[in-house]
C-alpha atoms as a PDB file:
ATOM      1  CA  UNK A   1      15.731  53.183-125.725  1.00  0.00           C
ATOM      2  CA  UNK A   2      17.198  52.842-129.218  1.00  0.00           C
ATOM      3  CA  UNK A   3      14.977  50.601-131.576  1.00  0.00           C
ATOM      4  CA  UNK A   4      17.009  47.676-131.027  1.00  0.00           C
ATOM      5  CA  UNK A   5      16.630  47.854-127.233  1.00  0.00           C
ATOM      6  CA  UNK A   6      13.282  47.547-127.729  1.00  0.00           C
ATOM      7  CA  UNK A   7      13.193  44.886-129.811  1.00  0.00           C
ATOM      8  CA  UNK A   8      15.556  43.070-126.893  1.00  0.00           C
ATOM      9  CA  UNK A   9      12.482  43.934-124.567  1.00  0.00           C
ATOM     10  CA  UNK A  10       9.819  42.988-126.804  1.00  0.00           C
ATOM     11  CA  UNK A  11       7.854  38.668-126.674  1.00  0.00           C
ATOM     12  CA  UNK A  12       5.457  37.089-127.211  1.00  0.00           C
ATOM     13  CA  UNK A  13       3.477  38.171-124.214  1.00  0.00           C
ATOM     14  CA  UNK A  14       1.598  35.135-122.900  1.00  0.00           C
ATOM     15  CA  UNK A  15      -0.648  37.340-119.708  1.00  0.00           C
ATOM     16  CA  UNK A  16      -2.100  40.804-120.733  1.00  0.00           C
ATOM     17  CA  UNK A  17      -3.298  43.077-118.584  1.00  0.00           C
ATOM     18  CA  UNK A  18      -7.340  44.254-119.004  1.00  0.00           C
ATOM     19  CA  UNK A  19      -7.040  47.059-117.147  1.00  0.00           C
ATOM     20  CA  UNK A  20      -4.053  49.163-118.878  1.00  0.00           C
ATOM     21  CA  UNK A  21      -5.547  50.284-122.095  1.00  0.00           C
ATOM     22  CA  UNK A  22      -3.327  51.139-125.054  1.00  0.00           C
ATOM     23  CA  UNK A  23      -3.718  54.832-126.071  1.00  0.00           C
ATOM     24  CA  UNK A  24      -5.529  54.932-129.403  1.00  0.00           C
ATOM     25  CA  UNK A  25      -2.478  57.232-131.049  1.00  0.00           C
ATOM     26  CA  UNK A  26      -0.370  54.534-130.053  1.00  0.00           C
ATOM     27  CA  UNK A  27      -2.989  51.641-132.070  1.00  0.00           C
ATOM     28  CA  UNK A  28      -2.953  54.359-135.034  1.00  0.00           C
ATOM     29  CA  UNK A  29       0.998  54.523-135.307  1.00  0.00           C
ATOM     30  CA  UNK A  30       0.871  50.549-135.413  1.00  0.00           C
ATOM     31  CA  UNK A  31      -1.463  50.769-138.366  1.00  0.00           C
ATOM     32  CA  UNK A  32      -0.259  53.485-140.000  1.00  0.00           C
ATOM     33  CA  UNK A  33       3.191  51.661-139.808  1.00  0.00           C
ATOM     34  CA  UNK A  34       1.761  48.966-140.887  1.00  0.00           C
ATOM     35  CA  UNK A  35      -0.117  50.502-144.234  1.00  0.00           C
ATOM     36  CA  UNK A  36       3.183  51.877-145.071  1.00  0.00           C
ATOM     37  CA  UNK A  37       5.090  48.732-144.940  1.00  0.00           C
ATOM     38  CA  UNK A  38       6.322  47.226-148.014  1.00  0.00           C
ATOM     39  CA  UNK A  39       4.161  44.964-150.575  1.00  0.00           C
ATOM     40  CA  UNK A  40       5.089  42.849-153.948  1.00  0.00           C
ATOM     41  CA  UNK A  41       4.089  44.985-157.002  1.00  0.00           C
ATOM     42  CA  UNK A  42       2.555  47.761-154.098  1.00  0.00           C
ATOM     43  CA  UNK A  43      -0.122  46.064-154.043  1.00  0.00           C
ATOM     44  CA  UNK A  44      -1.487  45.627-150.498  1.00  0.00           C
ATOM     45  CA  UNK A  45      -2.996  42.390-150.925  1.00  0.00           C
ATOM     46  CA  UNK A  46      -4.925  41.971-147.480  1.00  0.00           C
ATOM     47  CA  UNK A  47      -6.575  44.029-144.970  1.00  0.00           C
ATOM     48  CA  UNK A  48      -6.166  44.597-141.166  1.00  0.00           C
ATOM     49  CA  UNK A  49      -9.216  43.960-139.040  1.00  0.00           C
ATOM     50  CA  UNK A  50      -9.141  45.891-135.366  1.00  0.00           C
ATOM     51  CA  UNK A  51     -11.238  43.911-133.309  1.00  0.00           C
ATOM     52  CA  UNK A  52     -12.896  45.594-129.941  1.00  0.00           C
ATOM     53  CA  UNK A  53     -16.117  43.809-129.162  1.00  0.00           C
ATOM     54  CA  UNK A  54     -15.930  41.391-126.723  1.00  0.00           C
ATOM     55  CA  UNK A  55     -18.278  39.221-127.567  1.00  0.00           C
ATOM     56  CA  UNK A  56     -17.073  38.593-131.065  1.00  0.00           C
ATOM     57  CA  UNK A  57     -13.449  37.868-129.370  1.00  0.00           C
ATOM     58  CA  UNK A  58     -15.014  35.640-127.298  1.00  0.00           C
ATOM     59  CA  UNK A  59     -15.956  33.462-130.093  1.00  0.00           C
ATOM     60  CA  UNK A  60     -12.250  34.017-131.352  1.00  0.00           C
ATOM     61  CA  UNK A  61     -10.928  32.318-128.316  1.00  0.00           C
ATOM     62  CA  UNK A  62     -13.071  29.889-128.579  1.00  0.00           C
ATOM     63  CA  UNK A  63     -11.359  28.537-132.232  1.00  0.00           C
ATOM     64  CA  UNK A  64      -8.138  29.320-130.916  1.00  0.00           C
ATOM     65  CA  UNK A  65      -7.406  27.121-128.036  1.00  0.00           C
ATOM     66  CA  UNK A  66      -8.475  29.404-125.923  1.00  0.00           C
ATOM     67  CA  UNK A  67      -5.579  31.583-125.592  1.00  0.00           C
ATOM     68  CA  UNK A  68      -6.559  34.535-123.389  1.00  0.00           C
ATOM     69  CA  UNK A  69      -4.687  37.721-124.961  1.00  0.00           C
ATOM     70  CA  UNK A  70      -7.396  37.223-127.807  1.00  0.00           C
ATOM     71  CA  UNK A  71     -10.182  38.737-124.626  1.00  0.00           C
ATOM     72  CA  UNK A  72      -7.666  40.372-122.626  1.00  0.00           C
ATOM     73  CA  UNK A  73      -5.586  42.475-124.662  1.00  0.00           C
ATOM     74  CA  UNK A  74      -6.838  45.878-125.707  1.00  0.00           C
ATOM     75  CA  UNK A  75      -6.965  45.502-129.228  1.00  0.00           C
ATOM     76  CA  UNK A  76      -6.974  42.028-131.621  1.00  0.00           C
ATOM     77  CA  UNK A  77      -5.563  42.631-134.784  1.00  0.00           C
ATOM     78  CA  UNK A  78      -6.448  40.048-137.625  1.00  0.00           C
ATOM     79  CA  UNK A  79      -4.690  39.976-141.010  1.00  0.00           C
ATOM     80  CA  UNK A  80      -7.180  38.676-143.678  1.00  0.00           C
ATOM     81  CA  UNK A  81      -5.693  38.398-147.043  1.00  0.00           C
ATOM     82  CA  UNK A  82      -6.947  38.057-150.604  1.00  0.00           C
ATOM     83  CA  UNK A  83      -8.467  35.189-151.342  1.00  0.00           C
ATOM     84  CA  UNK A  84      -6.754  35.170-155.176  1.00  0.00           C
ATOM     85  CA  UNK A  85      -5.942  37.783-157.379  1.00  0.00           C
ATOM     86  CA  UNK A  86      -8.430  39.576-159.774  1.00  0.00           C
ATOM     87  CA  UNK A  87      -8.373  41.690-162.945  1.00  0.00           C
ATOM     88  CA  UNK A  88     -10.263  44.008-160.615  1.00  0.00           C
ATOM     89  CA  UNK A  89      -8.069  44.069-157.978  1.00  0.00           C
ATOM     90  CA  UNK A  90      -4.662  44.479-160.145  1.00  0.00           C
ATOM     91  CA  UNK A  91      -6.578  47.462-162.028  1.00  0.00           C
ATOM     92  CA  UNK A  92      -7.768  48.639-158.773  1.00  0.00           C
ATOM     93  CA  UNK A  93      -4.509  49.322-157.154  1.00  0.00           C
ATOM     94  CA  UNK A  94      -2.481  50.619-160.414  1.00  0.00           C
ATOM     95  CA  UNK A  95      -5.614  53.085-161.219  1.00  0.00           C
ATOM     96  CA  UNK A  96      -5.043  54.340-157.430  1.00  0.00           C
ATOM     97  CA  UNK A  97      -1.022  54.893-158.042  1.00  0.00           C
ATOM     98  CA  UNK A  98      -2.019  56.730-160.954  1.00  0.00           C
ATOM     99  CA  UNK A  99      -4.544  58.891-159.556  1.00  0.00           C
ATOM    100  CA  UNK A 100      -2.316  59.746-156.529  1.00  0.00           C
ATOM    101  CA  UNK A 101       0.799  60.683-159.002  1.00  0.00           C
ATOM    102  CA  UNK A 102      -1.478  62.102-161.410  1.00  0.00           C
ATOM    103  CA  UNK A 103       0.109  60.913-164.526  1.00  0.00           C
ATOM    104  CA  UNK A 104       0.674  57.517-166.557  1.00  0.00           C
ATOM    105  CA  UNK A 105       3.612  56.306-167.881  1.00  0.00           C
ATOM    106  CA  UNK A 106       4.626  53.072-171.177  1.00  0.00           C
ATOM    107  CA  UNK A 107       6.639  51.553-168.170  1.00  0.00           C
ATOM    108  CA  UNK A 108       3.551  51.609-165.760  1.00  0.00           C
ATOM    109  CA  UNK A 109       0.946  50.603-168.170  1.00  0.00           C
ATOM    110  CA  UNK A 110       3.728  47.231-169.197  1.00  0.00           C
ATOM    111  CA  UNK A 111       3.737  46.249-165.334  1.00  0.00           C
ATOM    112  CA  UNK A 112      -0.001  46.478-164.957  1.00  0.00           C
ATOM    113  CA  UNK A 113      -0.562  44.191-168.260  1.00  0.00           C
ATOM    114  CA  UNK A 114       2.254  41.717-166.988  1.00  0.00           C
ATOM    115  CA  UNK A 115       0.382  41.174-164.287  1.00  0.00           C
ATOM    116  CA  UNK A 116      -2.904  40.989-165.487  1.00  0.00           C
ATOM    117  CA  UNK A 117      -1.262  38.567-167.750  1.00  0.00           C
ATOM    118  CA  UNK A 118       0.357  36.289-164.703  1.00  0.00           C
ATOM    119  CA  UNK A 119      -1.566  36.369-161.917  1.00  0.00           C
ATOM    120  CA  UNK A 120      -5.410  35.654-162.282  1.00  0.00           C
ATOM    121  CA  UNK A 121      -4.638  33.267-164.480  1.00  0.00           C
ATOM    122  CA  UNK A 122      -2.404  31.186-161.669  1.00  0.00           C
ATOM    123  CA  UNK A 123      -4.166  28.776-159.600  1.00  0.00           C
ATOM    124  CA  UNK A 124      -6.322  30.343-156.953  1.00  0.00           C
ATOM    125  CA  UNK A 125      -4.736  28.635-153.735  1.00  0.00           C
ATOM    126  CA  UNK A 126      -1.612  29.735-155.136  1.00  0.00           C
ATOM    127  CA  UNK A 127      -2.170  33.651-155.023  1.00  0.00           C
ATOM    128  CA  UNK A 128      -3.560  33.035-151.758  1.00  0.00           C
ATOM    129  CA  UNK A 129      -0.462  32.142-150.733  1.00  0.00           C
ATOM    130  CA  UNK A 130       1.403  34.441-152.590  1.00  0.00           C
ATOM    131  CA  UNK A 131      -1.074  37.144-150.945  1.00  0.00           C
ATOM    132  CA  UNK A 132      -0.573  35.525-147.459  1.00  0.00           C
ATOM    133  CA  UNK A 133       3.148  36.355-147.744  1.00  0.00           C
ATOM    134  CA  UNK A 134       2.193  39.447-148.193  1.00  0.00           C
ATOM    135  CA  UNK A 135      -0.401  39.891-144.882  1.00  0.00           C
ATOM    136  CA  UNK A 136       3.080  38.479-142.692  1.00  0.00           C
ATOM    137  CA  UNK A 137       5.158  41.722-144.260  1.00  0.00           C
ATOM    138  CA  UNK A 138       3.027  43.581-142.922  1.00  0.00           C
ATOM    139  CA  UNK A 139       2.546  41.521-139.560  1.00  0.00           C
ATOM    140  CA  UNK A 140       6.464  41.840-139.000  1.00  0.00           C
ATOM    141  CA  UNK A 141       6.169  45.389-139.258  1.00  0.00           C
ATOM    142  CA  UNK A 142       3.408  45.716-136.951  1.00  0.00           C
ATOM    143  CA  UNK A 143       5.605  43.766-134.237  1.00  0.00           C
ATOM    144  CA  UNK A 144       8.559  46.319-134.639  1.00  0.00           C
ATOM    145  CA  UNK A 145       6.215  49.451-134.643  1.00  0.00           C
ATOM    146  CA  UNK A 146       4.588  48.207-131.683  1.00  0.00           C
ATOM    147  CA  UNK A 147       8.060  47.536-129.683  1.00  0.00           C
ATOM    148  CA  UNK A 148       9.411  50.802-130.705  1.00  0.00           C
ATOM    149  CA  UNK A 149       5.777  52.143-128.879  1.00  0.00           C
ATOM    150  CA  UNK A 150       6.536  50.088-125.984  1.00  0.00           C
ATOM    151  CA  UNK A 151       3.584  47.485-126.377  1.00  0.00           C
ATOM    152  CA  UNK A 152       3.263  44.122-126.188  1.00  0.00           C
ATOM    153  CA  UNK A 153       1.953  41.914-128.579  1.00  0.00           C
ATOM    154  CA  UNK A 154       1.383  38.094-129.637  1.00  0.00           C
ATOM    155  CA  UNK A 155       1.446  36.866-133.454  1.00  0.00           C
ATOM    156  CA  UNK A 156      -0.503  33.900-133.107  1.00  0.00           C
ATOM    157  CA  UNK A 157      -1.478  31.663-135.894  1.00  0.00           C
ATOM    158  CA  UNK A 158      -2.982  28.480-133.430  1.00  0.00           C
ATOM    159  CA  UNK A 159      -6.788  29.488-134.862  1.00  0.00           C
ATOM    160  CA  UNK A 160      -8.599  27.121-136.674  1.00  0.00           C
ATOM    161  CA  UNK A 161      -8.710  29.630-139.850  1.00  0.00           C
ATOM    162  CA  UNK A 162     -12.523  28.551-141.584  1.00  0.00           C
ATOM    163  CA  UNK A 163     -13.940  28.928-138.625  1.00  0.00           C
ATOM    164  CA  UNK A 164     -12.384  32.443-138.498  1.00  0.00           C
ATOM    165  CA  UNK A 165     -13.359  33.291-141.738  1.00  0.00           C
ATOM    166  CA  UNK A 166     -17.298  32.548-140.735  1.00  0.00           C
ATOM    167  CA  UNK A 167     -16.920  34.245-137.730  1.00  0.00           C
ATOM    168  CA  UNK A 168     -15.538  37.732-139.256  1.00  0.00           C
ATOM    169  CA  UNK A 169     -17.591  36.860-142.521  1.00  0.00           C
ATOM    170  CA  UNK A 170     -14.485  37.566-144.513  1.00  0.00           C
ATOM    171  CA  UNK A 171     -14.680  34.961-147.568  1.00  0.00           C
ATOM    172  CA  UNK A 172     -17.842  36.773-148.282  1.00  0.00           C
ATOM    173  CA  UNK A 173     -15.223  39.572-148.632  1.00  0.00           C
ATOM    174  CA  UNK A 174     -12.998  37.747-150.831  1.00  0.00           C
ATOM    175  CA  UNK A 175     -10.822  37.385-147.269  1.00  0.00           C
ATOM    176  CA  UNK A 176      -8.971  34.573-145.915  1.00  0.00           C
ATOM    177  CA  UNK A 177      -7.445  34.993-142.181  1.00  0.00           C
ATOM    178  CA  UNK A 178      -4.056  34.498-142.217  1.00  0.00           C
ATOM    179  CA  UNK A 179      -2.597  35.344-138.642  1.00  0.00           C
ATOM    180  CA  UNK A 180      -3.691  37.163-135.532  1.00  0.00           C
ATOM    181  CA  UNK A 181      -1.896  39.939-133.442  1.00  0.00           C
ATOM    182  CA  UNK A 182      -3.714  41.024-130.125  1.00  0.00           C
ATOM    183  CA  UNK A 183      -2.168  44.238-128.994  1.00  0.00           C
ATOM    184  CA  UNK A 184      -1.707  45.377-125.120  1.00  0.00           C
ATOM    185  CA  UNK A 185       0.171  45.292-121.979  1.00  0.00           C
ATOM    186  CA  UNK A 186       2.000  42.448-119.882  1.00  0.00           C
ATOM    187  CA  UNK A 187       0.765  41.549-116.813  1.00  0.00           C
ATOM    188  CA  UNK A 188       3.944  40.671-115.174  1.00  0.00           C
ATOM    189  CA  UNK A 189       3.008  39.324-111.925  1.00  0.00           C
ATOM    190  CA  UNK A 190       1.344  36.502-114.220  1.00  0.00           C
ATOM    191  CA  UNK A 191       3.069  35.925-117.385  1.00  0.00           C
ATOM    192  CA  UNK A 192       5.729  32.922-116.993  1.00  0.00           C
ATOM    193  CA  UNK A 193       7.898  34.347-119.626  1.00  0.00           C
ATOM    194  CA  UNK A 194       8.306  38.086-119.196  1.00  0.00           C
ATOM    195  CA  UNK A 195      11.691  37.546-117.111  1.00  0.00           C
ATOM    196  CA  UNK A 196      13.195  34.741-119.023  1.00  0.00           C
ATOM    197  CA  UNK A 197      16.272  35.946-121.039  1.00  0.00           C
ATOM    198  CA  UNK A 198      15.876  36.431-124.244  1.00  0.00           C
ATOM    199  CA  UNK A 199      17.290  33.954-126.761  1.00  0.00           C
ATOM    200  CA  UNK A 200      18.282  33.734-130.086  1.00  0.00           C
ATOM    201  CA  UNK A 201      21.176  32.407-132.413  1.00  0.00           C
ATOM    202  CA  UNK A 202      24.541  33.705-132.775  1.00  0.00           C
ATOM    203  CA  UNK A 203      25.303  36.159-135.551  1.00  0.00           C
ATOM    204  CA  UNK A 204      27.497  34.105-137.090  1.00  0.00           C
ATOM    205  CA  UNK A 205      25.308  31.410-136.901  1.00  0.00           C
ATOM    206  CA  UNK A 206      22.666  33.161-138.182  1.00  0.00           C
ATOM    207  CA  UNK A 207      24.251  35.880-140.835  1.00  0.00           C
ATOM    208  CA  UNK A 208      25.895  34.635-143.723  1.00  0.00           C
ATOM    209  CA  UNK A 209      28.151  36.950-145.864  1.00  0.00           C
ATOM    210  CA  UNK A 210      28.799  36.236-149.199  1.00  0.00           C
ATOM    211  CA  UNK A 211      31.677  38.140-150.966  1.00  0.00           C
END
């Protein structure tokens, strides 16, 4: 199937299947997809937590209204992102880029002060959210990597997020959950919506060109 063809066949899968496990090289081309996707100023500003213990996910369900692909999928992806931006974190991720390259550069050096000179200072809540964007980037490109590997997913956001956070002990991480993706196969004997047409709006409804 082309990639569009699979994003036709891909939804939000509402019955997994426990018993059809998804191949760990097809988990790591999800990630790895995912780590590559794009990020304002490069910066990465979240982290992906692959969740496989059961009991753990079992307290996950439990803050998010019990919604059983969180249990019965193979994996449960959470993005957790920043909980502001730092100094340390800015220097962080522009003394990485310069490692990796292996050289520095005026034009560099300007970026990494005009940031260090615009974000920390911003109110806290509002990198979060800035940083949040980020963590649904990322999410988006997890959904189309995991179509074009033929398997289903869920982003789900209905979580009550705090309790989340205590649960994964992420603010002690300087983490805030942001949105949830468990990752496995439909079970379509059970799942009310796997043969429903998909719908969306019409291209001219939905594309706009502007000449």
């Amino acid at each position: 199937m082309s990639l569009i063809e699979k994003l036709q066949w891909r939804y939000a899968t509402k019955k997994m299947d426990p018993s059809k496990q998804v191949p760990q090289e097809k988990l790591d081309q999800i990630l790895e997809a995912t780590r590559l996707t794009a990020s304002s100023s490069g910066l990465q500003p979240y982290k992906v937590l692959v969740i496989t213990n059961q009991a753990i996910r079992e307290k996950i369900q439990a803050i998010a209204w019990g919604q059983t692909q969180i249990t019965e999928s193979s994996y449960l992806l959470v993005f957790a992102a920043w909980d502001n931006y730092t100094a340390e974190r800015i220097n962080q991720a522009f003394d990485m880029t310069e490692k990796a390259r292996n050289f520095k550069s005026e034009a560099g050096d300007a970026y990494r002060q005009k940031l260090l000179s615009t974000y920390p200072p911003r109110d806290t809540e509002l990198n979060f959210t800035h940083a949040a964007k980020q963590a649904y980037i990322g999410l988006g490109t997890a959904l189309i990597a995991a179509a074009y590997e033929q398997v289903d997913c869920t982003p789900m956001e209905g979580f009550d997020p705090d309790a989340l956070d205590h649960i994964l002990d992420l603010r002690a991480q300087g983490l805030r959950s942001v949105v949830m993706l468990p990752l496995g196969y439909r079970k379509t004997d059970e799942d009310w919506l796997v043969n429903l047409k998909k719908v969306r709006r019409a291209k001219e409804d939905f594309i706009s060109l502007v000449e």
